[in-house]
Protein backbone atom coordinates (compact mmCIF):
# COMPACT_ATOMS: atom_id res chain seq x y z
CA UNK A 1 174.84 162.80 92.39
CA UNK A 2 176.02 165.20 94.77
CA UNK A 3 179.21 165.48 96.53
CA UNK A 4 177.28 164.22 100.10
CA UNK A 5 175.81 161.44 98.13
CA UNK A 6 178.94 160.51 96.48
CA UNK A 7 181.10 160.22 99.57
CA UNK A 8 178.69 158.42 101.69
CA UNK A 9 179.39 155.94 98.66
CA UNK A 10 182.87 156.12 99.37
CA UNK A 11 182.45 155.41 102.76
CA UNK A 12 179.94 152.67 102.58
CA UNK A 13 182.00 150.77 99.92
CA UNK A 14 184.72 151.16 101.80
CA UNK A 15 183.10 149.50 104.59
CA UNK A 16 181.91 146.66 102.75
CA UNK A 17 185.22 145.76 101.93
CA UNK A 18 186.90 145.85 105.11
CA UNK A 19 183.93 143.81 106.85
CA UNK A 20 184.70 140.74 103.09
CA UNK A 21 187.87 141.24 104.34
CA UNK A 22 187.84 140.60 107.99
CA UNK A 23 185.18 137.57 107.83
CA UNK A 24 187.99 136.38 105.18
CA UNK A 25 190.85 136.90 107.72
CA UNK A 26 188.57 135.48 110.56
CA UNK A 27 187.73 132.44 108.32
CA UNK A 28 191.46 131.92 107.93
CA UNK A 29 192.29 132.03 111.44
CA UNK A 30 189.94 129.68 112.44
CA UNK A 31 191.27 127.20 110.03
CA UNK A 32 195.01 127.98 110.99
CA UNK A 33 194.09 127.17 114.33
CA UNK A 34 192.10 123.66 114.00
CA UNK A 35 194.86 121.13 115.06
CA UNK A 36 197.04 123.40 116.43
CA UNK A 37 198.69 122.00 119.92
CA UNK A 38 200.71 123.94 122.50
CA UNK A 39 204.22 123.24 122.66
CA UNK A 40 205.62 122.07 125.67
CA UNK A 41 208.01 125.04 127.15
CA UNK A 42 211.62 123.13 129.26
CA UNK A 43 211.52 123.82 132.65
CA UNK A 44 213.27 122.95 136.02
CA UNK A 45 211.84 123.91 139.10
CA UNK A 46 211.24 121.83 142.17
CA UNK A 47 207.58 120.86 142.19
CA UNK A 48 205.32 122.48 144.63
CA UNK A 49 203.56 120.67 147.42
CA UNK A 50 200.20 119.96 145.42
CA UNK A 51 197.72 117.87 148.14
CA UNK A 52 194.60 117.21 146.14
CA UNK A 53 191.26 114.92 146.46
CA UNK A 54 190.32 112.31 144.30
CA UNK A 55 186.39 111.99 143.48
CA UNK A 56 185.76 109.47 146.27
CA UNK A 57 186.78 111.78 148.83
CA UNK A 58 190.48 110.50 149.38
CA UNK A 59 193.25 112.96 150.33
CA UNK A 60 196.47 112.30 148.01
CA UNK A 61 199.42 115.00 147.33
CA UNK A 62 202.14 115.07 144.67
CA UNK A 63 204.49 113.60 146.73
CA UNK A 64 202.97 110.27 146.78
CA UNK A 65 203.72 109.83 143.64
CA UNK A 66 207.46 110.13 143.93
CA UNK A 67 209.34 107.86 141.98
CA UNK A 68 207.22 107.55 139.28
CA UNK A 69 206.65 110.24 136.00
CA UNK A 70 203.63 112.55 136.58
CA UNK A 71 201.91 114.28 134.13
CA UNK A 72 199.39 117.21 136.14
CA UNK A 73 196.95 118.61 133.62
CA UNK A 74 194.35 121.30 135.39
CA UNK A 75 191.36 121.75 133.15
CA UNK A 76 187.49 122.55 134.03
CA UNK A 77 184.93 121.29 132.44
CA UNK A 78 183.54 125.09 130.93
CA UNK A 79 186.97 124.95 128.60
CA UNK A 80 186.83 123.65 125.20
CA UNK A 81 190.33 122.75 125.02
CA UNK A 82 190.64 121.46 128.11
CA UNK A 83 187.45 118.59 126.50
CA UNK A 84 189.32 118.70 123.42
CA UNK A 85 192.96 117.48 124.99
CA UNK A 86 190.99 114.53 127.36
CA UNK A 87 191.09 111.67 124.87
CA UNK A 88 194.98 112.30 124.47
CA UNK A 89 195.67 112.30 128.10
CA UNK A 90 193.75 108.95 128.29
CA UNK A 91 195.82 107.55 125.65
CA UNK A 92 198.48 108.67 126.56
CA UNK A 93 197.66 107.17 130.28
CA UNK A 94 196.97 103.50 129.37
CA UNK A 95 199.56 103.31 126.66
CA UNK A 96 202.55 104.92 129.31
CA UNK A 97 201.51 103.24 131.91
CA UNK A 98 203.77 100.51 132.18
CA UNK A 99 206.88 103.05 131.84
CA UNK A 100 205.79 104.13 135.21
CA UNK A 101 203.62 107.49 133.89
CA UNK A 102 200.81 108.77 135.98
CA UNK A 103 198.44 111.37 134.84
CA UNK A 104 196.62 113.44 137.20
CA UNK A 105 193.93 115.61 135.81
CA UNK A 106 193.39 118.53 138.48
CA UNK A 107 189.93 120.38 138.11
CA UNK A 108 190.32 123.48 139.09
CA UNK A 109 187.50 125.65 140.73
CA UNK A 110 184.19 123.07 140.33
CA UNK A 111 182.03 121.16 143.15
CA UNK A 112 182.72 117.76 143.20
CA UNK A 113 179.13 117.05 142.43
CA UNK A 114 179.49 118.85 138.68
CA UNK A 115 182.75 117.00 138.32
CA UNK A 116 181.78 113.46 139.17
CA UNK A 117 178.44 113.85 136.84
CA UNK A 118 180.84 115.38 134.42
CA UNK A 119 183.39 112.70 134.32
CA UNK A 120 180.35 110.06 134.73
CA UNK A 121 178.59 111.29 131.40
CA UNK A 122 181.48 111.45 129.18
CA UNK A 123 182.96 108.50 130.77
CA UNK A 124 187.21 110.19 131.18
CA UNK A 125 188.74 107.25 132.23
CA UNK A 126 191.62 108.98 133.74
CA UNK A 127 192.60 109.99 137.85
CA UNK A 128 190.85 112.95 138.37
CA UNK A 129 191.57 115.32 141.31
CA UNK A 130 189.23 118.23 142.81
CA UNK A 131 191.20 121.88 143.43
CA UNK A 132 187.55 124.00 144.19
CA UNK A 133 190.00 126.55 145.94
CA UNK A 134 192.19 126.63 142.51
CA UNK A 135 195.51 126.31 144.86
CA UNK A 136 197.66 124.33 141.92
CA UNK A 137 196.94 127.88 139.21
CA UNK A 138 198.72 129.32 141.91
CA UNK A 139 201.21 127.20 143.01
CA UNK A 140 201.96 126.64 139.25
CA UNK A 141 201.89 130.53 138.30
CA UNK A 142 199.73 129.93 135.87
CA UNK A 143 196.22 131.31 134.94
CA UNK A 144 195.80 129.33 131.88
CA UNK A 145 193.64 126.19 131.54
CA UNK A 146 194.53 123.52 130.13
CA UNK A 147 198.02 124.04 131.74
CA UNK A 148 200.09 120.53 132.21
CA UNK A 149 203.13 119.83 133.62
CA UNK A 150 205.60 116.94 133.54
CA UNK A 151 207.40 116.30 136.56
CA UNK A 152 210.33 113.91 136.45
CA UNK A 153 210.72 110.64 138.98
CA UNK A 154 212.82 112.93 141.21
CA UNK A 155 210.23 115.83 141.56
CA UNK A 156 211.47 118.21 139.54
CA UNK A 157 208.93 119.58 136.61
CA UNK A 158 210.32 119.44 133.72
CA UNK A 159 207.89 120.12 131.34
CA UNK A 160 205.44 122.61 131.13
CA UNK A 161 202.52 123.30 128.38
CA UNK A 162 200.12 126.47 128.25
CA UNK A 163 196.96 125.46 125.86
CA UNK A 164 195.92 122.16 124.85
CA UNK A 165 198.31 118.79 123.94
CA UNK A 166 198.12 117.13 120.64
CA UNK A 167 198.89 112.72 120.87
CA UNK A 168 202.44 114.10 118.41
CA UNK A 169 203.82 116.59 120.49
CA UNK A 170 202.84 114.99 123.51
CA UNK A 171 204.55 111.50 122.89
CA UNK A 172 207.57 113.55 121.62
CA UNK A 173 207.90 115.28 124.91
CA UNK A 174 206.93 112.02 127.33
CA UNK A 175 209.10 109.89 125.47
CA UNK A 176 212.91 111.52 126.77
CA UNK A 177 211.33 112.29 130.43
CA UNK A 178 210.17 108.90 130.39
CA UNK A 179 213.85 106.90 129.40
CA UNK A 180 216.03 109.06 131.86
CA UNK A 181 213.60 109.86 134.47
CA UNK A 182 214.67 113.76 134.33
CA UNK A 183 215.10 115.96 131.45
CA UNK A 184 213.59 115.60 128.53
């Protein structure tokens, strides 16, 4: 074998094993990440002046909701976590309920006509809002989706979470918000 042949050897063996090793590494990642939940980050800012419409058309804002716990989650219906996260929120929604927790689920950028059929097939049983002109990403600072934010009886957010919410952490977080009314 020549020295050409024998380094093209080399090379291609060489290759081989890096491409085992990444699908192994990829493999692993995947699996590290199944389960995984965002984390929700302490915050305390005054909430911004989020106005909003619900699916039949009526106007509501964030401040209507004074007085009571409100948990905003913006999601779209293209994002797999955002899908992944709904069955928690609607937990979460019936079972807090009577602890005075409200859970608005923002979409953020869709027609009203792709959310409604959305919502319809999958059947969310939760208060979803329309945001086509994505005004809450900004007001929030945030470009991620799911984002969600707790804010406190007195309109301060308190809470803030960048990816989706697992029922643990979530309940964790609700639970101190929830009993004082302010921080967690």
């Amino acid at each position: 074998m020549g020295l050409r042949a024998a380094s093209m050897a080399v090379v291609g063996s060489g290759l081989m094993l890096l491409a085992v090793a990444g699908a192994v590494g990829i493999g692993r990642l995947a699996e590290s990440q199944e389960g995984t939940s965002a984390v929700p980050v302490e915050e305390d800012f005054p909430a911004p002046p989020l106005v909003f419409t619900g699916l039949s058309g009526e106007q509501l804002s964030l401040a209507h909701y004074r007085g009571q716990v409100v948990l905003i989650n913006l999601w779209a219906t293209w994002c797999p976590p955002c899908l992944a996260e709904m069955p928690v929120l609607e937990e979460a929604a019936r079972d807090y309920a009577a602890q005075g927790l409200v859970i608005l689920a923002i979409n953020q950028g869709e027609s009203s006509e792709r959310v409604r059929g959305f919502v319809s097939r999958r059947g969310i049983d939760l208060m979803i809002a329309l945001d086509p002109h994505e005004q809450a990403l900004s007001l929030l600072r945030t470009t991620v989706l799911p984002s969600s934010y707790v804010v406190d009886r007195q309109g301060q957010v308190r809470l803030a979470w960048f990816g989706a919410i697992d029922r643990a952490h979530l309940d964790g977080a609700l639970l101190g918000v929830l009993a004082s009314g302010g921080v967690p």
